[in-house]
Protein backbone atom coordinates (compact mmCIF):
# COMPACT_ATOMS: atom_id res chain seq x y z
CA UNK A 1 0.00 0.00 0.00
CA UNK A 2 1.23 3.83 -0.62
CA UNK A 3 1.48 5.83 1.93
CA UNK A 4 2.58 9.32 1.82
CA UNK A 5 3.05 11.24 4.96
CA UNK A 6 3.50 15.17 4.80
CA UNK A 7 5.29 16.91 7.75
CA UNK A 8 6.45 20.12 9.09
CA UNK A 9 3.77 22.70 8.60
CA UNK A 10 2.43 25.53 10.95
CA UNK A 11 2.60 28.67 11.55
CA UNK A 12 5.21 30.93 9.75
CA UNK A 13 5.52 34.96 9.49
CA UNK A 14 6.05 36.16 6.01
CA UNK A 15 9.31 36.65 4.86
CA UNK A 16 10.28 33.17 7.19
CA UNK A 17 11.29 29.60 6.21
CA UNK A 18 10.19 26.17 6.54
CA UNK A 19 11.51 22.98 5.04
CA UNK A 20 8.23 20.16 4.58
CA UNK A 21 9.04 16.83 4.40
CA UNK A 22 7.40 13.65 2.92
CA UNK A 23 7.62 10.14 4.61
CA UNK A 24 7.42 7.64 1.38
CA UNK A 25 6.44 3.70 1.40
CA UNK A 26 4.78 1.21 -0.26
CA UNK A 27 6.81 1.49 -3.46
CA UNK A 28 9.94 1.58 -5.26
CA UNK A 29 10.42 5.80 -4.15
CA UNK A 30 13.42 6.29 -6.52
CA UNK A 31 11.78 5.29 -9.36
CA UNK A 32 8.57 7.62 -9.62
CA UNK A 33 8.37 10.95 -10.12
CA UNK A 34 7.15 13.03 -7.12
CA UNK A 35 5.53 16.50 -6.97
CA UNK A 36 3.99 18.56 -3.97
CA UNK A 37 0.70 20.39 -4.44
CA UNK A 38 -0.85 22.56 -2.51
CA UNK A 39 -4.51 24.19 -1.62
CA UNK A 40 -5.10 27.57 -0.55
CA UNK A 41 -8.53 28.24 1.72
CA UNK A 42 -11.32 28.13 -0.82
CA UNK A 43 -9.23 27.76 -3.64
CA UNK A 44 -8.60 24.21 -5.94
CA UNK A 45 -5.47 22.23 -6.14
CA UNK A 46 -2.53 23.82 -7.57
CA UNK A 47 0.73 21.94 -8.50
CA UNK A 48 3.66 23.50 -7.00
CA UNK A 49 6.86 21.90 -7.95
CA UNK A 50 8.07 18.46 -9.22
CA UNK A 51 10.95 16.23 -9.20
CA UNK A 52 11.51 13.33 -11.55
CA UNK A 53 13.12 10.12 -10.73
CA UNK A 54 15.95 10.94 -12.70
CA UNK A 55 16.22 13.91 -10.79
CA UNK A 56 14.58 16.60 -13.30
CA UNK A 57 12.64 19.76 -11.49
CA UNK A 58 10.17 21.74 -12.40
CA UNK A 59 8.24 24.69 -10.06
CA UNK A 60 5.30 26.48 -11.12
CA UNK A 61 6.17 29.99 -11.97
CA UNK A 62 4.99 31.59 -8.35
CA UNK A 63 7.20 29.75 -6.39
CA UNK A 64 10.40 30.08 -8.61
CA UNK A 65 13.51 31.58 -6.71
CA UNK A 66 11.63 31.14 -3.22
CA UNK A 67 11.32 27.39 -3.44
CA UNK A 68 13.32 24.00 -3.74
CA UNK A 69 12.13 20.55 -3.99
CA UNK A 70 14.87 17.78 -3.36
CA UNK A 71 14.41 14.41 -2.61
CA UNK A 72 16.72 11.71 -0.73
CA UNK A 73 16.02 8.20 -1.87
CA UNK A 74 18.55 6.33 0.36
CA UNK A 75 15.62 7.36 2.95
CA UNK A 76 12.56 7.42 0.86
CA UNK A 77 12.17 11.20 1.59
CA UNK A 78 10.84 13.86 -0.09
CA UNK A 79 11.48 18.02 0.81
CA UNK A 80 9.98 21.31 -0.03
CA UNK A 81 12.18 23.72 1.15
CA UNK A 82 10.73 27.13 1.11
CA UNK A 83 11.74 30.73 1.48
CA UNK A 84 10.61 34.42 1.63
CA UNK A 85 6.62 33.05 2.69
CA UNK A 86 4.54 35.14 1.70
CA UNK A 87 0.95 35.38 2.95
CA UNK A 88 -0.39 34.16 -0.14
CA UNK A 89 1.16 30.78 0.25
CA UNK A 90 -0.82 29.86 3.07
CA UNK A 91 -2.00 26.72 1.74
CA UNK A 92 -2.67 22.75 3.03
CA UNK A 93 0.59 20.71 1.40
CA UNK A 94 0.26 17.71 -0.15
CA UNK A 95 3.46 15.40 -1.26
CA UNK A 96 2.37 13.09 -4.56
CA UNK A 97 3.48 10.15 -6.29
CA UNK A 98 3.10 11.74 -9.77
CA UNK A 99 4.13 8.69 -11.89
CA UNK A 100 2.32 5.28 -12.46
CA UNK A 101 -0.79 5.37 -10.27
CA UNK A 102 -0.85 8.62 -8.67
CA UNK A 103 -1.34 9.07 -5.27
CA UNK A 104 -1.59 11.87 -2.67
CA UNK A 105 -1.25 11.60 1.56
CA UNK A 106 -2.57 13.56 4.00
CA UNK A 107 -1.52 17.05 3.62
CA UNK A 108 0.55 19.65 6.04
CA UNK A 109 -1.17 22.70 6.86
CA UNK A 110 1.45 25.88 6.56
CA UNK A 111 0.32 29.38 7.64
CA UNK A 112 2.08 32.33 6.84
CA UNK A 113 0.90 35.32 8.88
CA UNK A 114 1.49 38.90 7.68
């Protein structure tokens, strides 16, 4: 079974930092590609930033510059690293398994406060 476990969210002022993490098992990790996503209050789903298995990256234009996702097979992990929060990336956090059958955990709440 895949399970995806999202970690390190809360409560942030802008202009702060906060690394998220991912907790991967289930499947092979180093062979899918792997993306987090994110929902703002009353908002839909919005991709933030992927990284393939051959380690590839891509970010969605917003979060270009302030953002880094990484990813550390030898422990199954995946990382969003991000910097200079702004208000408007207040958001639930989701890590997904973006390859094969896609799947999505539980997602970290992060609140940046202005």
């Amino acid at each position: 079974e895949v399970q995806l476990q999202a970690s390190g969210g809360g409560l942030v002022q802008a202009g702060e930092s906060t690394r998220l993490s991912c907790a991967a098992s289930g499947f092979r990790f180093s062979s899918f590609a792997m993306s987090w996503l994110r929902q703002a209050p009353g908002k839909g789903l919005e991709r933030v930033a992927d990284i393939m298995n051959d380690g590839k990256i891509a970010y969605t234009d917003f979060v270009k510059g302030r953002f880094t996702i990484s990813r550390d097979n030898s422990k199954n992990m995946l990382y969003l690293q991000m910097n200079s929060l702004k208000p408007e990336d207040t958001a639930v956090y989701y890590c997904q398994k973006t390859s094969g059958t896609r799947a999505r955990g539980q997602g970290t709440l992060v609140t940046v406060s202005s």
